[in-house]
N, C-alpha and C. Protein backbone atom coordinates (compact mmCIF):
# COMPACT_ATOMS: atom_id res chain seq x y z
N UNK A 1 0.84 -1.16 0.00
CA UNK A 1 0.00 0.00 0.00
C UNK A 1 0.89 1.23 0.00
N UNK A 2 0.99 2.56 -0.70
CA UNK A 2 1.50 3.46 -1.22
C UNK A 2 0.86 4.66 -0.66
N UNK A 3 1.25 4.85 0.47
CA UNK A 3 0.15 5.96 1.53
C UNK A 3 0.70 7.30 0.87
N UNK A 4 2.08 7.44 0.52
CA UNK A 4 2.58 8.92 -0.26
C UNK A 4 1.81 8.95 -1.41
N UNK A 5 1.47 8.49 -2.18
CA UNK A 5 -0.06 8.60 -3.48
C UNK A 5 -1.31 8.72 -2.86
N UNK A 6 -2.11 9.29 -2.53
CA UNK A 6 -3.21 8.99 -1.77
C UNK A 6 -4.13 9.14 -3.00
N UNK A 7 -5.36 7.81 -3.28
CA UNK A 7 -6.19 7.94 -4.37
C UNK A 7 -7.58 9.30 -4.13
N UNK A 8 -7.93 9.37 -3.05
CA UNK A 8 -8.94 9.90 -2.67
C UNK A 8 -8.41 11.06 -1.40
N UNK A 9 -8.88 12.26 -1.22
CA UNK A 9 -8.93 13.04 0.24
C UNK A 9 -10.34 13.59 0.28
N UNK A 10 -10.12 13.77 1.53
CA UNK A 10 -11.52 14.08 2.48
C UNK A 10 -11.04 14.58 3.69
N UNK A 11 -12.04 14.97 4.27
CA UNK A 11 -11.88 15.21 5.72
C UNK A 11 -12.67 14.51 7.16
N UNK A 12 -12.20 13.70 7.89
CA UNK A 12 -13.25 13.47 9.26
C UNK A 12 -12.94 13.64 9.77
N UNK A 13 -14.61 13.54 11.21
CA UNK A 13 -14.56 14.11 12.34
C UNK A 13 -14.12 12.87 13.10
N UNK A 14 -13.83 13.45 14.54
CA UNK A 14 -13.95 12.42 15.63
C UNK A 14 -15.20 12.47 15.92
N UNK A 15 -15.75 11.20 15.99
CA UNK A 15 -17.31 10.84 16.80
C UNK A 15 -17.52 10.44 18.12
N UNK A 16 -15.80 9.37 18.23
CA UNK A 16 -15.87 8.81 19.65
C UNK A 16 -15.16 8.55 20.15
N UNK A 17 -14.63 8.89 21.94
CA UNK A 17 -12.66 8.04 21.87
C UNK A 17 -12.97 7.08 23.38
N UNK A 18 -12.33 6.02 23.33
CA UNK A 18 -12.56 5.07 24.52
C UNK A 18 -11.26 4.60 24.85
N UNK A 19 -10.87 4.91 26.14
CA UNK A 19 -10.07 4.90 26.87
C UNK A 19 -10.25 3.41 28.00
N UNK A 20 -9.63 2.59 27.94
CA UNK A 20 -9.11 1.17 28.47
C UNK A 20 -8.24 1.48 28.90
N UNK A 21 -7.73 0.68 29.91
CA UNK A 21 -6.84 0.38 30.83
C UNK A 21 -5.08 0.13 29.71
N UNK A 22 -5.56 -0.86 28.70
CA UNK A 22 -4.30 -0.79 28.35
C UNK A 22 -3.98 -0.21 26.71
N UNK A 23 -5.41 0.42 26.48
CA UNK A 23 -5.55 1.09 25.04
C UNK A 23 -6.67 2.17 24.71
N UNK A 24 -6.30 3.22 23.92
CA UNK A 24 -7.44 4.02 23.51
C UNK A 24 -8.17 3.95 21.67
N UNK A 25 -9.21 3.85 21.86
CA UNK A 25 -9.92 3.86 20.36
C UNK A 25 -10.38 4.83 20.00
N UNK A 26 -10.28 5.43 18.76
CA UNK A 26 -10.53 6.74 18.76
C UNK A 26 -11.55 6.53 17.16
N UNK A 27 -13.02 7.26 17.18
CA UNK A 27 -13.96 6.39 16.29
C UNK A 27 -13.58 7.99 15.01
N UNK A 28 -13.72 7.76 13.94
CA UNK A 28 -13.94 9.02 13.04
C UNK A 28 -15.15 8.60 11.86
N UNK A 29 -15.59 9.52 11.65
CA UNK A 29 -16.75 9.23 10.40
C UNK A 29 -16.29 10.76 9.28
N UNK A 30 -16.52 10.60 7.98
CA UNK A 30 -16.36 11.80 7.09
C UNK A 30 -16.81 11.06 5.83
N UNK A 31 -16.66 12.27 4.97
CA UNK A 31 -17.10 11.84 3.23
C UNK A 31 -15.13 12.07 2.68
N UNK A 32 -14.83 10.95 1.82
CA UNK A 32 -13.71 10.99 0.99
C UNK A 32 -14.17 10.45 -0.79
N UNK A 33 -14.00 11.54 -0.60
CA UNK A 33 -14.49 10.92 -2.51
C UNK A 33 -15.22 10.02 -2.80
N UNK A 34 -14.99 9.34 -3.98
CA UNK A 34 -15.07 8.22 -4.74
C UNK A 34 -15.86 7.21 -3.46
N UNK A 35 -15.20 7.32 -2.18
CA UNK A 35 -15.98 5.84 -1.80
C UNK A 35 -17.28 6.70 -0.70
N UNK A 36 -17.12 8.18 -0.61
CA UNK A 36 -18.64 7.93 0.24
C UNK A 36 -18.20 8.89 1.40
N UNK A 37 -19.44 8.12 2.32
CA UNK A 37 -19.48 8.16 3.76
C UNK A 37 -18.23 6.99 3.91
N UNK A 38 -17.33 7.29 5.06
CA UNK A 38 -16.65 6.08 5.78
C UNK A 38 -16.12 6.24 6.92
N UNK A 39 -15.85 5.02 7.84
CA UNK A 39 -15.75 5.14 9.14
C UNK A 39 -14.65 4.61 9.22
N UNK A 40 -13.76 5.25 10.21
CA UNK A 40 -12.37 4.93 10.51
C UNK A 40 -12.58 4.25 12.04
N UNK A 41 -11.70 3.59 12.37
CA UNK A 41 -11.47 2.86 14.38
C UNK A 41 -9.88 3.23 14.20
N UNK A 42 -9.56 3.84 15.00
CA UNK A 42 -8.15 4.00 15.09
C UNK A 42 -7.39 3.63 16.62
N UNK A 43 -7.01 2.45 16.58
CA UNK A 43 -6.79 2.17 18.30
C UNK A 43 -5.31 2.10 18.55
N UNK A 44 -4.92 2.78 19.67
CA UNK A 44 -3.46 2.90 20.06
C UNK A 44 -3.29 1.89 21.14
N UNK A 45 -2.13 1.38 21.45
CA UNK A 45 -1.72 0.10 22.38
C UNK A 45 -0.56 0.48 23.37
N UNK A 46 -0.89 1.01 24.99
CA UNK A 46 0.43 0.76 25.53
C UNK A 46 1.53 0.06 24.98
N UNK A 47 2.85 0.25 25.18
CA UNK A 47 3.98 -0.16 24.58
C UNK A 47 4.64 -0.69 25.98
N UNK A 48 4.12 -1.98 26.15
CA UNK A 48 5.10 -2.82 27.62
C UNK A 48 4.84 -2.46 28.67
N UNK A 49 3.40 -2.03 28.66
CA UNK A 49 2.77 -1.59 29.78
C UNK A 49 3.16 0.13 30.35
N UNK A 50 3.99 0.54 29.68
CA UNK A 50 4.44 1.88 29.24
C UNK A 50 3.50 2.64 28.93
N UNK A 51 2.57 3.66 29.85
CA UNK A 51 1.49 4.46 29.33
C UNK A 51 1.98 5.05 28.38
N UNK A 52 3.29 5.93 28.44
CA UNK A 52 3.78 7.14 27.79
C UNK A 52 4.09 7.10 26.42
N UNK A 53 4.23 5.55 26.16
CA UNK A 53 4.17 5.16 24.91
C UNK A 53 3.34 4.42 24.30
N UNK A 54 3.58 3.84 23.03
CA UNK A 54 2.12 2.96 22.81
C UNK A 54 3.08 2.50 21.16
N UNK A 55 1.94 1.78 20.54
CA UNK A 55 1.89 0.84 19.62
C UNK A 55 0.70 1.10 19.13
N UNK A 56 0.81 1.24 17.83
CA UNK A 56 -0.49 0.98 16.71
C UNK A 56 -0.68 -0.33 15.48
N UNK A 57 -1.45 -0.99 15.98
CA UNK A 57 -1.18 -2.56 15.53
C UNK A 57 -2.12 -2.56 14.52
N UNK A 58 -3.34 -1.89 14.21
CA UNK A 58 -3.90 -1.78 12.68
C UNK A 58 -4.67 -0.61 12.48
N UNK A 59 -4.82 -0.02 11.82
CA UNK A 59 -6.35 0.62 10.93
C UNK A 59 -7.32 -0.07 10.54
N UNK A 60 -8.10 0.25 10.38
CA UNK A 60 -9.64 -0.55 10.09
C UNK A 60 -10.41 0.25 9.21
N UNK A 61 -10.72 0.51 7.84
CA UNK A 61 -11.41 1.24 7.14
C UNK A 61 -12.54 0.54 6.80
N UNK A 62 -13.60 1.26 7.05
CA UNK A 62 -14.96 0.62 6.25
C UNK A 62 -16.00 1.65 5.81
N UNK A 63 -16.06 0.87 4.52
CA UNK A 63 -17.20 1.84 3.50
C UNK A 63 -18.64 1.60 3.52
N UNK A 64 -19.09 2.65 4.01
CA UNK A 64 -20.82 2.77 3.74
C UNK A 64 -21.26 2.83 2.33
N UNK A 65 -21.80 1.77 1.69
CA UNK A 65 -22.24 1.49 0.67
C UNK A 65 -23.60 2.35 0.31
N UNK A 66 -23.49 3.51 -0.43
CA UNK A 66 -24.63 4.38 -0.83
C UNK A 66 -26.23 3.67 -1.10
């Protein structure tokens, strides 16, 4: 995947952020081109039990089908 080309831009909001003990999720919704409405989950991961740091172990994109 070639994130310096980006096929589509848009802009979203934050909708929602949830804070766990050993991770935070942070929800976004917006319109990006070509595919729509879509919803992002963006979750960060303590790093070794290390609040101050963290780990991001995936993205999750999903398209609302018009």
């Amino acid at each position: 995947m070639d994130l310096s080309n980006p096929v589509e831009h848009g802009d979203v909001e934050i909708t929602g952020v949830t804070v766990n003990e050993d991770s935070t999720t942070m929800n976004f919704e917006g319109t990006i081109g070509k595919y729509g409405k879509v919803f992002v989950t963006h979750t960060l991961y303590a790093l070794e039990g290390d609040k101050s740091r963290g780990l991001d172990r995936k993205i999750i994109f999903s398209r609302l089908c018009k």
